[in-house]
N, C-alpha and C. Protein backbone atom coordinates (compact mmCIF):
# COMPACT_ATOMS: atom_id res chain seq x y z
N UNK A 1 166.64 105.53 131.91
CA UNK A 1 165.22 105.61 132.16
C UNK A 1 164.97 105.28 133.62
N UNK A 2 163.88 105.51 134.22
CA UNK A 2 163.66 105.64 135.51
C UNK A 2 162.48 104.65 135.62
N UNK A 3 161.79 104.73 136.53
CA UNK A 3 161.10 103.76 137.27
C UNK A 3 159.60 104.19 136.81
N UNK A 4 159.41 105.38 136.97
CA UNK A 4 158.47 105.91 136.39
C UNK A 4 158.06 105.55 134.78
N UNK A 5 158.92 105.75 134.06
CA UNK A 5 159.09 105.85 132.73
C UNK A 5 159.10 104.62 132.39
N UNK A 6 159.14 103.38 132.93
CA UNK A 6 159.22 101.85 132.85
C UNK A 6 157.68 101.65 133.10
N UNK A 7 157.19 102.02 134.22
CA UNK A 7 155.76 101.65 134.44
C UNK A 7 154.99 101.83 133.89
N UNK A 8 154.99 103.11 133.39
CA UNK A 8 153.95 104.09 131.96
C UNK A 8 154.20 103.11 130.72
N UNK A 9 155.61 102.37 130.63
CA UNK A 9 155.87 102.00 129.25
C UNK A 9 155.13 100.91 129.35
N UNK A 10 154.78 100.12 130.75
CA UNK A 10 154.18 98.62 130.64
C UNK A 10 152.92 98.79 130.68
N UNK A 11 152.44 99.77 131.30
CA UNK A 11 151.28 99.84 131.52
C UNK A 11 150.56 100.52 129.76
N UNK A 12 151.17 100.88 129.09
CA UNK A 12 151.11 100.93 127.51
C UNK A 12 150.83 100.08 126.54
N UNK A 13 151.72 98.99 126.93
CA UNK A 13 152.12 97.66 126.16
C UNK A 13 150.88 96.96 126.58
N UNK A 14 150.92 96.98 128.11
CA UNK A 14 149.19 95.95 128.37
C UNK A 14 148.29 96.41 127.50
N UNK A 15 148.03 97.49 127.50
CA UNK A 15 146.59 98.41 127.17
C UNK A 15 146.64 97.78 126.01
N UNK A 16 147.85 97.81 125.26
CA UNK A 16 147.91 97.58 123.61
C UNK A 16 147.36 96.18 123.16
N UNK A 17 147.72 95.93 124.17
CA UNK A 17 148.10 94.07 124.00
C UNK A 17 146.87 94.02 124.19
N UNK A 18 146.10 94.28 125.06
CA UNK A 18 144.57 93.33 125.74
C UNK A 18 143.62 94.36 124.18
N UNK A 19 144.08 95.78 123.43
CA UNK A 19 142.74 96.25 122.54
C UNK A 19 143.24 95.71 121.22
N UNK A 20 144.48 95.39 120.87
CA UNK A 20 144.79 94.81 119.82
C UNK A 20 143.76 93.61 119.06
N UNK A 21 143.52 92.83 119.55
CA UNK A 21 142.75 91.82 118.76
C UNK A 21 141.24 92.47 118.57
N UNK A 22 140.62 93.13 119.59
CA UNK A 22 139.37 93.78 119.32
C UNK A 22 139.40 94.84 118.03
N UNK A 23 140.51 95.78 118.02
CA UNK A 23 140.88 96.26 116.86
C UNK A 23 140.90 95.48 115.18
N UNK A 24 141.61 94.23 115.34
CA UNK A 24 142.28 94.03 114.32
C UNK A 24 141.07 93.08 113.88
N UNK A 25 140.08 92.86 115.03
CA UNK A 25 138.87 91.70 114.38
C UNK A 25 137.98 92.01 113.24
N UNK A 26 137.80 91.64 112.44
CA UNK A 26 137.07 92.31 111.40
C UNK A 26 135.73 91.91 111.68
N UNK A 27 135.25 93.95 111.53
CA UNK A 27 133.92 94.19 111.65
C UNK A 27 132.74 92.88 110.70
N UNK A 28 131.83 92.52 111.31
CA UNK A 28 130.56 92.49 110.38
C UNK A 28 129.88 93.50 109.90
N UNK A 29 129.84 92.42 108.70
CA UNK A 29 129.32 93.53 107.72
C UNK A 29 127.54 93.67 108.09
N UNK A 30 126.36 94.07 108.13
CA UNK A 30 125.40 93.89 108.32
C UNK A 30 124.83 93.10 106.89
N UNK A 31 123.43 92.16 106.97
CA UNK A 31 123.54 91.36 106.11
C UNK A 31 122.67 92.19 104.99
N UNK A 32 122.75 92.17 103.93
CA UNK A 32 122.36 92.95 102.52
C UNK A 32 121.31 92.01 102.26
N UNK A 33 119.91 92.20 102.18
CA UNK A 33 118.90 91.67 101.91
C UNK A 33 119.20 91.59 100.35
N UNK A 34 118.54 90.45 99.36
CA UNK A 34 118.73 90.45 98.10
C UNK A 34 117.21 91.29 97.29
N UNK A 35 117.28 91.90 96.75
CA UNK A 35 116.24 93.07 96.35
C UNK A 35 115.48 92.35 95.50
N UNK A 36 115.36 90.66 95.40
CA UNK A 36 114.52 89.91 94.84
C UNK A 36 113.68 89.46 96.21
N UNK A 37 114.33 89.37 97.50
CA UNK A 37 113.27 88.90 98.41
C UNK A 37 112.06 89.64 98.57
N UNK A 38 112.51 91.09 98.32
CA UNK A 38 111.27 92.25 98.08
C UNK A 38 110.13 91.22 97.62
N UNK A 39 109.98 91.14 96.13
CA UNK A 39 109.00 90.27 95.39
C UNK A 39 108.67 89.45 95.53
N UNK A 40 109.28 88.33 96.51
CA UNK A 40 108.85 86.94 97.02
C UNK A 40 107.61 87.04 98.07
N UNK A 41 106.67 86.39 97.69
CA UNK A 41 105.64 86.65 99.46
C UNK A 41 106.27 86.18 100.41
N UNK A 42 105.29 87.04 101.43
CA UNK A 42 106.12 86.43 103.20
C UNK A 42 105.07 85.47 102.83
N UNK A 43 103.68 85.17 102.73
CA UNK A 43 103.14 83.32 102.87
C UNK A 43 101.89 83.79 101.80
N UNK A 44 101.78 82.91 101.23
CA UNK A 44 100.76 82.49 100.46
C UNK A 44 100.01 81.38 100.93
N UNK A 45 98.49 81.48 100.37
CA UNK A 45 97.50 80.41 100.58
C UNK A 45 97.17 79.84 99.24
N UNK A 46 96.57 79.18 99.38
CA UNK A 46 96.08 78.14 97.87
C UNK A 46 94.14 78.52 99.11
N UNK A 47 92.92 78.28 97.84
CA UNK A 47 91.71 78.34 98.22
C UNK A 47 91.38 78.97 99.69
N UNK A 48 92.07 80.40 99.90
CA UNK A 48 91.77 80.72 100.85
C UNK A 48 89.88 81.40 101.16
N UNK A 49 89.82 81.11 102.03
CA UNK A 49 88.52 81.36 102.64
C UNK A 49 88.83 82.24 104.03
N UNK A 50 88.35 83.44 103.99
CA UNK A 50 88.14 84.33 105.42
C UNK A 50 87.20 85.03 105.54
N UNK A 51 86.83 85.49 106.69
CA UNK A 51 85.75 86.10 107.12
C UNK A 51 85.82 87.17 108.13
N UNK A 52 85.80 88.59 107.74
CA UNK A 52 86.44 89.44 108.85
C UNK A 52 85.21 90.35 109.14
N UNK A 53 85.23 91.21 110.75
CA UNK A 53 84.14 91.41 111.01
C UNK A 53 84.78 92.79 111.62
N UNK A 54 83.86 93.61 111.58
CA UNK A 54 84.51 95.06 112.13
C UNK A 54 84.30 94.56 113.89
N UNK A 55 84.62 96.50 114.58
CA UNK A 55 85.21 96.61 115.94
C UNK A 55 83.92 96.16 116.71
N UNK A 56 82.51 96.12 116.08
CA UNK A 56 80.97 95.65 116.86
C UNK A 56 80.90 93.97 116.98
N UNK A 57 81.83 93.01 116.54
CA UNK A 57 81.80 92.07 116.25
C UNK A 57 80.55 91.31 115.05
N UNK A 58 80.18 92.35 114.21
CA UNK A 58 79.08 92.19 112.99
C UNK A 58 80.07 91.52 111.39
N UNK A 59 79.48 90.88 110.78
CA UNK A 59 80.16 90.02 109.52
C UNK A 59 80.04 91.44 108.91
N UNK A 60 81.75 91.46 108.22
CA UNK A 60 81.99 93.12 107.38
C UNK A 60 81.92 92.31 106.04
N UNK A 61 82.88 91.10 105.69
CA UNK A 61 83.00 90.77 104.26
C UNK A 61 83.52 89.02 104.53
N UNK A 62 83.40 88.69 103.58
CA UNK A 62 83.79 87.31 103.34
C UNK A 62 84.83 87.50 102.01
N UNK A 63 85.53 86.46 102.10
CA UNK A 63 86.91 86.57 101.05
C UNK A 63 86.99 84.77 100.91
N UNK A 64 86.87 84.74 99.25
CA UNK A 64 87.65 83.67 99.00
C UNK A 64 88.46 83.70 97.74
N UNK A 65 89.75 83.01 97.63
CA UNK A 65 90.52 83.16 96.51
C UNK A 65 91.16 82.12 96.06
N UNK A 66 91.32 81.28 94.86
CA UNK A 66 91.81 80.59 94.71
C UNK A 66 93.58 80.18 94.89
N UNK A 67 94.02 81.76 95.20
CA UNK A 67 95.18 81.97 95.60
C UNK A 67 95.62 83.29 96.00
N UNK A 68 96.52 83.21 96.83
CA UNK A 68 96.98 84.53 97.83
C UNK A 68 98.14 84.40 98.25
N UNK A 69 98.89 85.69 97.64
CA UNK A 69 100.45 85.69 98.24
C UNK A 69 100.07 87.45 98.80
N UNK A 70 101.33 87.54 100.20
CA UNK A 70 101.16 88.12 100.89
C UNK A 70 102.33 89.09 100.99
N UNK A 71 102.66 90.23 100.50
CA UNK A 71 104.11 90.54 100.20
C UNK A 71 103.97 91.92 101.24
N UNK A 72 104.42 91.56 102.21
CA UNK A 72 104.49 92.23 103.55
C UNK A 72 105.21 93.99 103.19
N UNK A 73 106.99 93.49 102.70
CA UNK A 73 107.59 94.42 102.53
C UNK A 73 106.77 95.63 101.37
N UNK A 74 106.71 95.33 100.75
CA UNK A 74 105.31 95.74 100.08
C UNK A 74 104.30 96.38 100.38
N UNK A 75 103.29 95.87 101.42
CA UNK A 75 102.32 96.43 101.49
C UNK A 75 100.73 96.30 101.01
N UNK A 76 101.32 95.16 100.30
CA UNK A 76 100.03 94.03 99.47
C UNK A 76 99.83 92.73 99.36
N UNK A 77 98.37 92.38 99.60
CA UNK A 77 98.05 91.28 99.53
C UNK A 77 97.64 91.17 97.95
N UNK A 78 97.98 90.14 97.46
CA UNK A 78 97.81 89.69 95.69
C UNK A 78 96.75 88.41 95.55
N UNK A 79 95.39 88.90 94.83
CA UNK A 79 94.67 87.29 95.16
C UNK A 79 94.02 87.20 93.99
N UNK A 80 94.32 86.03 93.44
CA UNK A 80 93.68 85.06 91.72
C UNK A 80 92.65 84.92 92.02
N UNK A 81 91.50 84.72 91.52
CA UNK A 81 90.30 85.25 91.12
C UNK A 81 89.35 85.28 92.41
N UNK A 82 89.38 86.32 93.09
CA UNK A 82 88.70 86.70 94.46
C UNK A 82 87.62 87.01 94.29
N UNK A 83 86.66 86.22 95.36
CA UNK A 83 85.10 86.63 94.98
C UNK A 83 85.36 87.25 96.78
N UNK A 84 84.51 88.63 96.75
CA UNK A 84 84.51 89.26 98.07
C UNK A 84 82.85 88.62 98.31
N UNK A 85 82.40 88.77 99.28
CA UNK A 85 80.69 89.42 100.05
C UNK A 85 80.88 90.18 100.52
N UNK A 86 80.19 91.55 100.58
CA UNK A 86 80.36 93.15 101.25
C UNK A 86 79.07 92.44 102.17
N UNK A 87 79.20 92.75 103.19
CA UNK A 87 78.02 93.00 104.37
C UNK A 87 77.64 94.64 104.48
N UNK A 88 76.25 95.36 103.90
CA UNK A 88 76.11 96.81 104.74
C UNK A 88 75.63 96.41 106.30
N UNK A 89 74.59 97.07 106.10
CA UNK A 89 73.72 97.41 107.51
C UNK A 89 72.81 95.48 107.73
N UNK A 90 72.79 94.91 108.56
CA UNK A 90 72.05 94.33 108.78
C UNK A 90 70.50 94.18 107.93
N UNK A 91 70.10 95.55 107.66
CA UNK A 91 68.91 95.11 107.05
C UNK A 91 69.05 95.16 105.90
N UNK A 92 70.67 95.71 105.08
CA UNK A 92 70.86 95.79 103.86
C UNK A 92 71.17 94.29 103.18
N UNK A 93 70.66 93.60 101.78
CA UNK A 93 71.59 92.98 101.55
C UNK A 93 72.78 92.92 101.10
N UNK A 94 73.48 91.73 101.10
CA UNK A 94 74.96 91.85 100.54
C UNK A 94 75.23 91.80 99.25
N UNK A 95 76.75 92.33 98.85
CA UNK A 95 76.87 92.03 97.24
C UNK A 95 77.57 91.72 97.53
N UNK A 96 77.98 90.66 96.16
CA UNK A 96 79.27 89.94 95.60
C UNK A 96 80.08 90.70 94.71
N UNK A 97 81.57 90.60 94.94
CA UNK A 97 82.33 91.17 94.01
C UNK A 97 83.30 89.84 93.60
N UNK A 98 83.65 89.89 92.30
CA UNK A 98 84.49 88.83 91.63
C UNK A 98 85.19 89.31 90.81
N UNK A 99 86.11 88.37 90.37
CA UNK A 99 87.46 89.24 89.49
C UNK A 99 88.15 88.26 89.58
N UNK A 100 89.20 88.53 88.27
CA UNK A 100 90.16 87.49 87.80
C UNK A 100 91.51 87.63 88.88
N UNK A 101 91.69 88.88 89.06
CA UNK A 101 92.61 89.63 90.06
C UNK A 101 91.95 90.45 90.91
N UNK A 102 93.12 90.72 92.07
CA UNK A 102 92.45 91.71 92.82
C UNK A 102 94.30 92.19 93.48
N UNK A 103 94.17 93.14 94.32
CA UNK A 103 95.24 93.58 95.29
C UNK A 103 94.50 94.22 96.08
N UNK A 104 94.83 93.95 97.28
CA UNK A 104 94.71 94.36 98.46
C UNK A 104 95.70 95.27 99.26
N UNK A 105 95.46 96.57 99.71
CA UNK A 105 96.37 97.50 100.20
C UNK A 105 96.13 97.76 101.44
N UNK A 106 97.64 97.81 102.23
CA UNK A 106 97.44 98.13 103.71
C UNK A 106 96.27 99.18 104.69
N UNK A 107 96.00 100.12 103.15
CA UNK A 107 94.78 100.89 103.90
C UNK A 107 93.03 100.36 103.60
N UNK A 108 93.11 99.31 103.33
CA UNK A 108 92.04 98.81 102.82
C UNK A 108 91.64 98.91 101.73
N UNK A 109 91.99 99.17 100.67
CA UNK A 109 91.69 99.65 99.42
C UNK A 109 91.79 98.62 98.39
N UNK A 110 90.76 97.58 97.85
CA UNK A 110 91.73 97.04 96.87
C UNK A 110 90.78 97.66 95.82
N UNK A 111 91.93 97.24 94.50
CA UNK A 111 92.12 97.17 92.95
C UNK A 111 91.82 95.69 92.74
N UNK A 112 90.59 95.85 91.55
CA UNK A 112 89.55 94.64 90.89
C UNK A 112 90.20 94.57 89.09
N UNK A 113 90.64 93.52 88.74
CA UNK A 113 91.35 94.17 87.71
C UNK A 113 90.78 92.83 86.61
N UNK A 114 90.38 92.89 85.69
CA UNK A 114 90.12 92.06 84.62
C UNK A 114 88.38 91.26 84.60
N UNK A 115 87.38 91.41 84.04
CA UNK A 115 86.34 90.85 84.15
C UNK A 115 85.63 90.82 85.41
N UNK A 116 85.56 92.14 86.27
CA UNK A 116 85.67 92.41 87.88
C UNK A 116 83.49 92.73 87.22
N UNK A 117 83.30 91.64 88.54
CA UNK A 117 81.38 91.96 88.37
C UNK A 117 81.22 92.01 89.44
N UNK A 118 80.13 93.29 89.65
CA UNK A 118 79.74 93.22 91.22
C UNK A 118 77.79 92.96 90.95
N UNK A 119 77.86 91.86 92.44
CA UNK A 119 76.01 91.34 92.08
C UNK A 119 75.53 91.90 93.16
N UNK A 120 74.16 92.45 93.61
CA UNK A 120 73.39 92.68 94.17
C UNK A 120 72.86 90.88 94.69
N UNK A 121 73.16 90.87 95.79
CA UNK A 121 72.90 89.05 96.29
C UNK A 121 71.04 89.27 96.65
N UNK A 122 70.34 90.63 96.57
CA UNK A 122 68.98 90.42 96.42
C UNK A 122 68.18 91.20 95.19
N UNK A 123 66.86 89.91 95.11
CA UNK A 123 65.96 90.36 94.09
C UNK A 123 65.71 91.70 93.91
N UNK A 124 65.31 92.37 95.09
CA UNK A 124 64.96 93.98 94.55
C UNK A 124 65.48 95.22 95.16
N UNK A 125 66.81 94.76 94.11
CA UNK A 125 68.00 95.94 94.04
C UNK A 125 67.17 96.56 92.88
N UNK A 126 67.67 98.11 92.67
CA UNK A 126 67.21 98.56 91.85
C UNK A 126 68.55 98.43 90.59
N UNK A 127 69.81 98.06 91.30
CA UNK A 127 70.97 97.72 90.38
C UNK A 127 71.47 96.26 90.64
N UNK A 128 71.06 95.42 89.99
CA UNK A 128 71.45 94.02 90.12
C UNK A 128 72.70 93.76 89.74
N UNK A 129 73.74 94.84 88.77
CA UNK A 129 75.17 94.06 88.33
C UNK A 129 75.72 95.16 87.64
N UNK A 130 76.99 95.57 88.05
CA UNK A 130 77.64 96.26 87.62
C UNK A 130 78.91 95.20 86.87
N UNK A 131 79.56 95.75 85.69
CA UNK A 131 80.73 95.04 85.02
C UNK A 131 81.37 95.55 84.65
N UNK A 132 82.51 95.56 84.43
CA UNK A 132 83.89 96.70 84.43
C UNK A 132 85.47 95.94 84.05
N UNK A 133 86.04 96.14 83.62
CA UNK A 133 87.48 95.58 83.82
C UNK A 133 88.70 96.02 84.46
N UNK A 134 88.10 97.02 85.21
CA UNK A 134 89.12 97.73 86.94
C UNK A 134 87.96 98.20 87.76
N UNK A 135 88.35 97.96 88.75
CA UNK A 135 87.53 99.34 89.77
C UNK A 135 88.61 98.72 91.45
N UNK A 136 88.51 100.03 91.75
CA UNK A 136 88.84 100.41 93.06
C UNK A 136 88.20 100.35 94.08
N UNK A 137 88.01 100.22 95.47
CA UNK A 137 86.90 99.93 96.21
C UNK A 137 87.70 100.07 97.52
N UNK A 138 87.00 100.95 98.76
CA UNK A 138 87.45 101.06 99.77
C UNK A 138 87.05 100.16 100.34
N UNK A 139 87.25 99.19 101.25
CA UNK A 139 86.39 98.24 102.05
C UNK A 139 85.53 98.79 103.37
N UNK A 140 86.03 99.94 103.85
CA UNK A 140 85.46 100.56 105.03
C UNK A 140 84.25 101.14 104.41
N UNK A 141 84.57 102.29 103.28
CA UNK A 141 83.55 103.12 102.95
C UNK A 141 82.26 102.65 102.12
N UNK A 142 82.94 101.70 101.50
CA UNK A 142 81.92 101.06 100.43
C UNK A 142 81.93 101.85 99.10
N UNK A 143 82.87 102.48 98.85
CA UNK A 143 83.15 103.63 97.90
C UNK A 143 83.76 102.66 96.76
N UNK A 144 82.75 102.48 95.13
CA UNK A 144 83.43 102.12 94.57
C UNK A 144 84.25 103.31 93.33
N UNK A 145 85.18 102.64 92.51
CA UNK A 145 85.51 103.63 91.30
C UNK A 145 85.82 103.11 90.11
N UNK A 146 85.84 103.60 89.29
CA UNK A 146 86.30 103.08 87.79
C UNK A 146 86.46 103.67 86.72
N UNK A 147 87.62 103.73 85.88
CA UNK A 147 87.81 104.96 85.27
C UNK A 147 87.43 104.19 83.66
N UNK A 148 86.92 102.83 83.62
CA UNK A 148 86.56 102.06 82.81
C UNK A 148 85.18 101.94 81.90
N UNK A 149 85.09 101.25 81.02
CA UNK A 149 84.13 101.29 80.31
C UNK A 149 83.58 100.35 81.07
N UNK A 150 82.36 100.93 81.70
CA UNK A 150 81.09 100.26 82.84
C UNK A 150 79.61 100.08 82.46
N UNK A 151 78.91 98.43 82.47
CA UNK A 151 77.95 98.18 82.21
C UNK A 151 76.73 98.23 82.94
N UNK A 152 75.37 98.27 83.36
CA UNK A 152 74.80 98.65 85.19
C UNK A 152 73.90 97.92 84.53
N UNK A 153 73.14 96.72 85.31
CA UNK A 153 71.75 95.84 84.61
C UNK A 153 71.45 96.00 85.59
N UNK A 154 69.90 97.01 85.57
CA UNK A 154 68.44 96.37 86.23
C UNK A 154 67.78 95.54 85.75
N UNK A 155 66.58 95.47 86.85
CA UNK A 155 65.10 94.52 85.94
C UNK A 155 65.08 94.82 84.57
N UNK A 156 65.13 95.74 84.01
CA UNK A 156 64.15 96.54 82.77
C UNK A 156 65.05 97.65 81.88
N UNK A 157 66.38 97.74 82.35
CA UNK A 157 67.19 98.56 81.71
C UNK A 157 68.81 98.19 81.74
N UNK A 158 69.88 98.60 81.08
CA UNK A 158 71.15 98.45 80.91
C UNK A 158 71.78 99.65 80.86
N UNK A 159 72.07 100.10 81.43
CA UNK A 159 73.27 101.69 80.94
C UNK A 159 75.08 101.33 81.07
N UNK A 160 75.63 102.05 80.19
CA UNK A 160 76.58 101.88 79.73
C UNK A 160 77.13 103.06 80.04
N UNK A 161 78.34 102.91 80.38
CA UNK A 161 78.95 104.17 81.32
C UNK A 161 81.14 104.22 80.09
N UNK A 162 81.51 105.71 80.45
CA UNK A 162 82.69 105.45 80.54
C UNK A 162 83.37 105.83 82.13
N UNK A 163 83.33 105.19 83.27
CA UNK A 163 83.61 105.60 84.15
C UNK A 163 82.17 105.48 85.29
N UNK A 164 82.76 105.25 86.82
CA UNK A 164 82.09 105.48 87.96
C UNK A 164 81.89 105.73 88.84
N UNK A 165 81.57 106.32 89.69
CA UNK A 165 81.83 106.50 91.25
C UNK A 165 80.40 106.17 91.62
N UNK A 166 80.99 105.68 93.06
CA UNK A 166 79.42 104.44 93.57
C UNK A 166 79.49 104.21 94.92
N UNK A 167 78.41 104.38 95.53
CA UNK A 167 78.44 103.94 96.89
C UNK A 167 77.57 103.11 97.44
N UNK A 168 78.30 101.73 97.96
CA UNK A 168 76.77 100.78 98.40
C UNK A 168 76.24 101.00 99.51
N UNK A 169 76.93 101.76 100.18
CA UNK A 169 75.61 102.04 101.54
C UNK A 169 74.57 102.91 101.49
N UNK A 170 74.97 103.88 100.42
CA UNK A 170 74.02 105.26 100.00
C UNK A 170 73.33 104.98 98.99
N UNK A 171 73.62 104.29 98.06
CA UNK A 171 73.28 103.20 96.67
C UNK A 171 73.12 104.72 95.97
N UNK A 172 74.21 105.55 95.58
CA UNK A 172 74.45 106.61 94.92
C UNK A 172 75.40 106.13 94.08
N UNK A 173 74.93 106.26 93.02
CA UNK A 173 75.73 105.94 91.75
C UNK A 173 76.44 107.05 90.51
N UNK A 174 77.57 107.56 90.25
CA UNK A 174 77.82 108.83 89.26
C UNK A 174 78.00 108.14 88.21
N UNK A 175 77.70 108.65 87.11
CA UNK A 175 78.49 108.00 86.12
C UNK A 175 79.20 109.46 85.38
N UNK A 176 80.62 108.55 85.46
CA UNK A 176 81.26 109.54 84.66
C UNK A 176 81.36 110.26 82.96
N UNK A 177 80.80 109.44 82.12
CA UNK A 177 81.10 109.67 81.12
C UNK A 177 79.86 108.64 80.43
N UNK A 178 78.68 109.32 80.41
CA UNK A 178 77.18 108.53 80.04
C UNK A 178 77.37 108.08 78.33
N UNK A 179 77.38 106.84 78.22
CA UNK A 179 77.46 106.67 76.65
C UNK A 179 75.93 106.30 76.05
N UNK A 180 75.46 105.17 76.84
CA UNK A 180 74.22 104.81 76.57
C UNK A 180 72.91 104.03 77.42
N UNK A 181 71.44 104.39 77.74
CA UNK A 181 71.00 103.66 78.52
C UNK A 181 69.70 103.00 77.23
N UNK A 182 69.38 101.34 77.76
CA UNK A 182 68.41 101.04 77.12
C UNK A 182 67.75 100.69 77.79
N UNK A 183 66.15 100.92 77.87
CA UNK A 183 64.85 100.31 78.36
C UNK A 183 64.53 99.87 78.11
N UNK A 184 63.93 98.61 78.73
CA UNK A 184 63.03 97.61 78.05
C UNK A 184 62.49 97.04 79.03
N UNK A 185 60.49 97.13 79.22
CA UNK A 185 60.01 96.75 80.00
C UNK A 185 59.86 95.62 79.88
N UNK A 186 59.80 94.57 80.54
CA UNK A 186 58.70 93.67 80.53
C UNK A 186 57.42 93.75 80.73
N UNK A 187 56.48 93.38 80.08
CA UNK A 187 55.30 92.60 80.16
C UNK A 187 55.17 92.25 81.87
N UNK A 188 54.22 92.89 82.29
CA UNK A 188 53.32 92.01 83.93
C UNK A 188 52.60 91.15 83.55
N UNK A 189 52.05 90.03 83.61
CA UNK A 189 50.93 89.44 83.39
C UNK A 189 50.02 89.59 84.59
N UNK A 190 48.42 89.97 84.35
CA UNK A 190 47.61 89.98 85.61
C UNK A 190 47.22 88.98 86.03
């Protein structure tokens, strides 16, 4: 062998020698999330209270819940018996919404689920209380829904619905599936 053929051979052996351990190191593995952390909240509150206001800096809604877990990966906020306040227009008043449950969705949308009542917070609504055991509700639009057996109390009447579509800024009300309305005036005294 020649001189040449010696140098190539060392200059081989280095190369080998210095990638060898980088080779032989064993890869990490990347870490495998456990498909139960999914279901765990990223943070929960106990008696949360908030107050969020749209892009004019005007009160949009008030939120309180006796509890709130927050499940990020998800996409939902989860809250035990949530009473909302809807704010419309300044000169409108507000309603209350309440419920045993609620979920809250990244596009604003929550689901009212079990003994869900919405109040007219003034005397002369012409609809003082809707009652339902689901409804859907955009928070932007004010768009409510319900594919449920729905109760509506005014002053002087009750109608009974199977189903609703509703809007509190337009105070347009559908009912889907009319079962029954009752009247009953009161008496004025002069």
């Amino acid at each position: 062998m020649n001189r040449l053929t010696y140098s190539i051979s060392a200059l081989f052996i280095l190369a080998l020698a210095t990638y060898i351990p980088t080779w032989l190191k064993e890869e990490e593995m990347p870490q495998i999330t456990n498909d139960d952390d999914v279901f765990r909240p990223t943070y929960q509150a106990k008696n949360l209270r908030s107050a969020l206001y749209d892009e004019n800096g005007k009160l949009s809604h008030r939120i309180f819940a006796s509890q709130m877990e927050h499940f990020e990966q998800l996409g939902f906020v989860y809250f035990k018996q949530p009473q909302y306040t809807i704010y419309l227009d300044e000169s409108e008043t507000p309603w209350q919404v309440t419920a045993e449950e609620g979920t809250l969705y990244d596009d604003n949308r929550i689901q009212l689920e079990r003994n869900v009542v919405i109040t007219s917070l003034s005397d002369g609504e012409f609809v003082k209380s809707i009652t339902t055991e689901f409804l859907q509700m955009n928070l932007d639009s004010k768009v409510m829904t319900s594919d449920q057996a729905v109760i509506i109390e005014g002053q002087d009447y009750t109608i009974e619905s199977n189903g609703l579509d509703a809007n509190l800024e337009t105070k347009l009300y559908e009912l889907k599936q009319h079962v029954q309305t009752v009247y009953s005036p009161t008496e004025k005294s002069s």
